[in-house]
Protein backbone atom coordinates (compact mmCIF):
# COMPACT_ATOMS: atom_id res chain seq x y z
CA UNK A 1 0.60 11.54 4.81
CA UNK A 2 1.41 7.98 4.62
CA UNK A 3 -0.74 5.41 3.59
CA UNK A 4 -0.63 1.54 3.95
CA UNK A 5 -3.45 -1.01 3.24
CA UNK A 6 -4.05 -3.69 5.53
CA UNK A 7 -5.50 -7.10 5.63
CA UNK A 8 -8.68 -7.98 8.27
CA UNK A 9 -6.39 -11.11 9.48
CA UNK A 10 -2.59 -9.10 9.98
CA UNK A 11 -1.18 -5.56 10.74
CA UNK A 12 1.24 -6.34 8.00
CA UNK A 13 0.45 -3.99 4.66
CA UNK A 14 -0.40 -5.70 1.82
CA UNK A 15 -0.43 -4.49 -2.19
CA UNK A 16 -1.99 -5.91 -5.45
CA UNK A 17 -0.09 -6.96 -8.13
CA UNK A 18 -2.44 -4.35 -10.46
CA UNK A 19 -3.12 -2.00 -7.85
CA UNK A 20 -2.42 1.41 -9.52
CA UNK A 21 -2.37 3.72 -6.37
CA UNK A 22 -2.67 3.63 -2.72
CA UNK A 23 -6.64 4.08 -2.52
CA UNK A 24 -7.81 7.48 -0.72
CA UNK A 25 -10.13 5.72 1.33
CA UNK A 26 -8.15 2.70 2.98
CA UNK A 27 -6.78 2.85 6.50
CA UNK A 28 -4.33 5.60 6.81
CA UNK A 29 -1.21 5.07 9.38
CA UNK A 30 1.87 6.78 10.42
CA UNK A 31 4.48 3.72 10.80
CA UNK A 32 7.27 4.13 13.47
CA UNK A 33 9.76 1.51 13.57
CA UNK A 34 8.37 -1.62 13.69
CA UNK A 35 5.08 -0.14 14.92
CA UNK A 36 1.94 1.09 13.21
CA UNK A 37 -0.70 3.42 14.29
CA UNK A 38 -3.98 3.42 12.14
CA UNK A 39 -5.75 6.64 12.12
CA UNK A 40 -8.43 8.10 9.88
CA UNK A 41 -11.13 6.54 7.30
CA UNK A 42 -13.28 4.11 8.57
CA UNK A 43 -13.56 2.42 5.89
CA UNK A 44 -13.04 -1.25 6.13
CA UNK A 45 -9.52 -2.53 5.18
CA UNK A 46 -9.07 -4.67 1.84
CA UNK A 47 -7.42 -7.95 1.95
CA UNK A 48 -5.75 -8.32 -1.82
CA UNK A 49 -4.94 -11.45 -3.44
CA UNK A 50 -2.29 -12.43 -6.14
CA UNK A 51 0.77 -10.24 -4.24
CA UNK A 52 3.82 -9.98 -5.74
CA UNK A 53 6.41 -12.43 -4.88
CA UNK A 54 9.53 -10.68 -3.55
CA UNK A 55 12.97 -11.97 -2.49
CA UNK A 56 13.50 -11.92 1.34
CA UNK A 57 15.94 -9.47 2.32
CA UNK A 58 18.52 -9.15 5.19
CA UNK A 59 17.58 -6.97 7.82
CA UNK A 60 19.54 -4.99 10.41
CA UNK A 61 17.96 -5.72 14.46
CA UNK A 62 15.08 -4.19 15.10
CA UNK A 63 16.65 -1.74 17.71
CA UNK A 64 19.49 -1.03 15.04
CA UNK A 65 16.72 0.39 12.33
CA UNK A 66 14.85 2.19 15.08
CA UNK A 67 18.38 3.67 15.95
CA UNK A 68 19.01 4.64 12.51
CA UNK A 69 15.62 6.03 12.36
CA UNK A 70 16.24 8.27 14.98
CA UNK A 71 19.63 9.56 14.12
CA UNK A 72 17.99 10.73 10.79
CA UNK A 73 15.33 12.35 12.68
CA UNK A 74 17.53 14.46 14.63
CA UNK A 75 19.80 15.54 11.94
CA UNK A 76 16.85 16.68 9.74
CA UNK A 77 16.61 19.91 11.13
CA UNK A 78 20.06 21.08 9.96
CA UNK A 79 20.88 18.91 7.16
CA UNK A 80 20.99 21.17 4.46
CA UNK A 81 23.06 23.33 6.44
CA UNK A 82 25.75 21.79 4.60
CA UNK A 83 27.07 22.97 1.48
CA UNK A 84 28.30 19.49 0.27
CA UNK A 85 24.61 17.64 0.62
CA UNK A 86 22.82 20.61 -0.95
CA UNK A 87 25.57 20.67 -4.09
CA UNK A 88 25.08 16.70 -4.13
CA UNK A 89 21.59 16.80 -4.41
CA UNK A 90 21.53 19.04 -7.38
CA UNK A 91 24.22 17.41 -9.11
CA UNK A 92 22.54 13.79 -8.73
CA UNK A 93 19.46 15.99 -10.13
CA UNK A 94 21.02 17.40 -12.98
CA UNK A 95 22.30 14.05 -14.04
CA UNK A 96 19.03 12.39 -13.93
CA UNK A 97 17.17 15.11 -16.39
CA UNK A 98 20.32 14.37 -18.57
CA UNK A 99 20.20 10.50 -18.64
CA UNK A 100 16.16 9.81 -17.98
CA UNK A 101 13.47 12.27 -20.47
CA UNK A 102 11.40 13.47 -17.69
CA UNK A 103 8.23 14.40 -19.16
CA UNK A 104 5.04 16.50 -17.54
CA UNK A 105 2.81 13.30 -17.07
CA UNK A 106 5.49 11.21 -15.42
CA UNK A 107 4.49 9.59 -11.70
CA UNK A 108 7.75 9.73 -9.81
CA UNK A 109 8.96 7.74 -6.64
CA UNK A 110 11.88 8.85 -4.48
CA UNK A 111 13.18 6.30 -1.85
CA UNK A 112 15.09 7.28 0.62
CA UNK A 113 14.39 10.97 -0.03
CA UNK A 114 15.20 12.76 3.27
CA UNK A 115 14.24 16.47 3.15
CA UNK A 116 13.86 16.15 -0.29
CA UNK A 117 16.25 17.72 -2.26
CA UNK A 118 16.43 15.67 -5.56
CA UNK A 119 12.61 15.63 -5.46
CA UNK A 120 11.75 19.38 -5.26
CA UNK A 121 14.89 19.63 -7.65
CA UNK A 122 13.18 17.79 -10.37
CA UNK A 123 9.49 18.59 -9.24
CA UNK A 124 8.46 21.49 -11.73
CA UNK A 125 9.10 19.03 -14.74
CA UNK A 126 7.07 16.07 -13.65
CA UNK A 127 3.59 15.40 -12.21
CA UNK A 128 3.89 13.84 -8.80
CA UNK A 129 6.24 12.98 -7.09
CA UNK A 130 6.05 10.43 -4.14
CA UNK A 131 8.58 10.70 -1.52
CA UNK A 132 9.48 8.07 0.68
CA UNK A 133 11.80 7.80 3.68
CA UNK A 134 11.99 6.01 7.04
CA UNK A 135 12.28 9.04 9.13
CA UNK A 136 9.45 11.11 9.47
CA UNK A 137 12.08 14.34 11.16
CA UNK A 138 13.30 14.28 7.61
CA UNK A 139 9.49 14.10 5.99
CA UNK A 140 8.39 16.87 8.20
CA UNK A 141 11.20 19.19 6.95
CA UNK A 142 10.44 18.36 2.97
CA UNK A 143 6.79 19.21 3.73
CA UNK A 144 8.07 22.31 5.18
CA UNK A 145 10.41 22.91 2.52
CA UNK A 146 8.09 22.02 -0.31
CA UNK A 147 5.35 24.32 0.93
CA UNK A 148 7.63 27.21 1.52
CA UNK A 149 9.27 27.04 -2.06
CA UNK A 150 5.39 26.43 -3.51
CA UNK A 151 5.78 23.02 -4.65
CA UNK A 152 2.62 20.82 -4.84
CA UNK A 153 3.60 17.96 -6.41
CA UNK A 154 5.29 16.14 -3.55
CA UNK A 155 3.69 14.10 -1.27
CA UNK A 156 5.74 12.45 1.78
CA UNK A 157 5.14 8.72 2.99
CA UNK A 158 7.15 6.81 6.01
CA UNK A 159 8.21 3.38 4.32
CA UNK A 160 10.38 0.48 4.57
CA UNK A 161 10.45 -0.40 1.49
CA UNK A 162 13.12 -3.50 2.76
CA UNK A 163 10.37 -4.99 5.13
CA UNK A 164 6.94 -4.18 2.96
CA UNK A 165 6.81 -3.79 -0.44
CA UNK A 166 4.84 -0.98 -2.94
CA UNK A 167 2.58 -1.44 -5.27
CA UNK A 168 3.69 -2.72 -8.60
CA UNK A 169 3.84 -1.57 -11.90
CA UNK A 170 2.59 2.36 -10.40
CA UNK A 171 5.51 4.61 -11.31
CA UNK A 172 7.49 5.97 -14.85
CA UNK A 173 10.91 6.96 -12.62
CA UNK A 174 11.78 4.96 -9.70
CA UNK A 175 15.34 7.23 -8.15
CA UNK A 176 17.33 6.89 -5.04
CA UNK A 177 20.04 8.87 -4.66
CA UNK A 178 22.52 8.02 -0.85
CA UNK A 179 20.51 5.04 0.26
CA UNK A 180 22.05 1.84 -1.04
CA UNK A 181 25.10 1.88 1.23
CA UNK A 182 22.66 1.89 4.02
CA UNK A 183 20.84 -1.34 3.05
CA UNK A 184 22.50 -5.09 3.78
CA UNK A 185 21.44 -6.38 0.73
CA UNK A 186 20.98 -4.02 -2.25
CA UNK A 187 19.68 -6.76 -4.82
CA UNK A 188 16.41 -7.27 -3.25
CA UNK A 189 15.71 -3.74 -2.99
CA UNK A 190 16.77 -3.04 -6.64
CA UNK A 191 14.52 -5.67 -7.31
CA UNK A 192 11.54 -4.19 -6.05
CA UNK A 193 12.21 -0.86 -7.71
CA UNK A 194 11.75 -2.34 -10.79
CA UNK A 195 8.44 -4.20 -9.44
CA UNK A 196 7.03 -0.94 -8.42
CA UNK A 197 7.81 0.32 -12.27
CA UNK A 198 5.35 0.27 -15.03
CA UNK A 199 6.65 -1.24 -17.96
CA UNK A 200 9.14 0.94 -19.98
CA UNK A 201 9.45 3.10 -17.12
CA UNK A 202 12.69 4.08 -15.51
CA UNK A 203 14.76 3.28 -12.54
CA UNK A 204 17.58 5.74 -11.59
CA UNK A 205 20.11 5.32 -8.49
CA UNK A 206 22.93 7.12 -7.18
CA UNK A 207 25.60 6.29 -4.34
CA UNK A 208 28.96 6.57 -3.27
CA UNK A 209 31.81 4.36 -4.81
CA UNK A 210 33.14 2.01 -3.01
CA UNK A 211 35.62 3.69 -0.55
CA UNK A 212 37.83 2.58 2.70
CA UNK A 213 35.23 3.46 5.44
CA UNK A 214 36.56 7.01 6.14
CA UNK A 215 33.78 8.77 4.48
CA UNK A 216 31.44 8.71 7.15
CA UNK A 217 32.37 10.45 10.57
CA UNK A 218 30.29 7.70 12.44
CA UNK A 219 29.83 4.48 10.27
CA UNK A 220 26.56 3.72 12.25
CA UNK A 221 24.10 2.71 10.19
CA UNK A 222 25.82 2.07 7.17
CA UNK A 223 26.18 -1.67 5.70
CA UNK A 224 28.50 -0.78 2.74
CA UNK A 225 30.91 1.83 2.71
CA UNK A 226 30.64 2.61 -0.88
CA UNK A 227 29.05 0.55 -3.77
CA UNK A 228 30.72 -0.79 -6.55
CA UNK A 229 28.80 0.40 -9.81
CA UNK A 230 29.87 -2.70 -11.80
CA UNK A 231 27.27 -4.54 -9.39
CA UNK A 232 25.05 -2.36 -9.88
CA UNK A 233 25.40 -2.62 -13.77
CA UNK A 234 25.20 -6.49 -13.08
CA UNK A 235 22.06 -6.27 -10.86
CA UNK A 236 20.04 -4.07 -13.51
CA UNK A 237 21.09 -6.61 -15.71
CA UNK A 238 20.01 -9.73 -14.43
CA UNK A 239 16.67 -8.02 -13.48
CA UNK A 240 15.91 -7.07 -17.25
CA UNK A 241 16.87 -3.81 -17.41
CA UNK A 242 17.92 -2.47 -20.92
CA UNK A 243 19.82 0.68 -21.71
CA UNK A 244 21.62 0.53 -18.77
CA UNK A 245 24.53 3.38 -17.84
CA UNK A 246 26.78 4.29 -15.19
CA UNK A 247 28.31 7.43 -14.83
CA UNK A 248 30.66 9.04 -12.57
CA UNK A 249 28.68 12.21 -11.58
CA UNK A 250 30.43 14.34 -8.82
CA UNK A 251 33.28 14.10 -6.04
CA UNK A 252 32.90 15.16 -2.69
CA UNK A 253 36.31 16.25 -0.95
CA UNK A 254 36.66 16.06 2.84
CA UNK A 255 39.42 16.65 4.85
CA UNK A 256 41.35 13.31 6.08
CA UNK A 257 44.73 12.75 7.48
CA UNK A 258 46.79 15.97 7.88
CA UNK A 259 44.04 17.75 6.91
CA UNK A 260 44.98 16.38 3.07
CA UNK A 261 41.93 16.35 0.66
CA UNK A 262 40.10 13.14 0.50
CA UNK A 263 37.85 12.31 -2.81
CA UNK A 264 34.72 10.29 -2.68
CA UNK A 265 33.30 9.80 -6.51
CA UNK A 266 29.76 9.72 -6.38
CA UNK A 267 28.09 7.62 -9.55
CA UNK A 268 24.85 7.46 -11.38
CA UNK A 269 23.38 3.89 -12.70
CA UNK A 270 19.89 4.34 -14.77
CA UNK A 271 18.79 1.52 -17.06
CA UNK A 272 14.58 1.52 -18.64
CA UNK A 273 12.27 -1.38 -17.45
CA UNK A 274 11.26 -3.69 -20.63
């Protein structure tokens, strides 16, 4: 269930710097876009000092993000129904366990995770996993998913990571995997993946290369139409990443003109947090 700690004075969620974990007994919510609903504990709300500074980042209208939010809702019920996502997933997957060690004690964060896949993929060689995601439709399926396939290691939050941050220095593997080329400005965000990593943890994130805007049957939503993984590279860089790789991981063929083969290479950047 998601969780988000408020201040007494705003409704806008607010982390420690040291804060290891979203505490049990703060206000729990369910955030729709742009909109919070505070259910549960009673306990009174903790205002935190010393935040994090973060970089402001771009953001798409309001009524855009709500729309986005709502295609994604309404696609979770079949999205696995395609062969292409599901083979995706476990690629992207099987890459990470090859470039990151995943050990048994390792606190994981997904952003971005729709229903799930990389998460329950990697799931039975870590020990929690959160999973994050802006649409609860594709949250509800993952719980459903996770619960039918025995998994208890995965718990689901609704997030925005681009409007609130997380807080810092909580997780060994930060991972997104089909999210970047859905977010205006990537840098920001990249930066506060590594602010939500401990230090020497990991940060892992996979996306299309940068294509002609033909791999998407309806380009709503979508601020990039590909990423270029030299930026990446550069952006892991300049945010003091070391051992930093890119690798070309998988290509996903869909018919274009004349029903001729089109070939979107999907990569994988991964660098360690000093």
């Amino acid at each position: 269930m998601p969780l988000y700690v408020f201040s007494a004075a705003t409704t806008t969620p607010v982390f420690p710097r040291t804060e290891k974990s979203w505490p049990r007994s703060q206000t729990m919510i369910t955030l729709q876009p742009d909109q919070a609903r505070a259910t549960g504990s009673s306990a009174s709300p903790r205002q935190y000092s010393n935040l994090e500074e973060y970089p402001p980042m771009a953001l798409a209208p309001k009524h855009l993000r709500a729309d986005n939010v709502k295609r994604f809702d309404d696609a979770a019920a079949a999205w696995e129904e395609k062969p292409q996502r599901v083979a995706l997933a476990r690629k992207v997957a099987e890459a990470i366990r090859q470039a990151i060690p995943l050990a048994p004690a390792m606190r994981v964060l997904e952003y971005g995770c729709g229903t799930g896949m990389v998460a329950r993929t990697i799931s039975p060689h870590v020990a929690a996993i959160v999973a994050v995601d802006t649409s609860p439709g594709m949250l509800e399926v993952l719980g459903r998913k996770a619960a039918e396939e025995g998994i208890t290691n995965i718990e689901t939050r609704v997030h925005d990571l681009t409007r609130h941050p997380l807080p810092v220095e909580n997780f060994d593997l930060v991972l997104s995997s089909m999210t970047l080329h859905h977010i205006p400005e990537i840098e920001p965000l990249l930066h506060r993946f590594f602010a939500a990593l401990k230090p020497g943890g990991y940060l892992a994130v996979a996306d299309l290369i940068t294509e002609d805007g033909s791999f998407h049957e309806d380009n709503s939503g979508v601020a990039h139409h590909g990423i270029n993984p030299d930026t990446v590279r550069d952006i892991l860089a300049r945010n003091g990443g070391q051992d930093i790789g890119v690798q070309e991981i998988h290509t996903i063929e869909k018919p274009g003109e004349n029903s001729a083969m089109r070939r979107y290479p999907i990569f994988l950047a991964w660098c360690r947090k000093a």
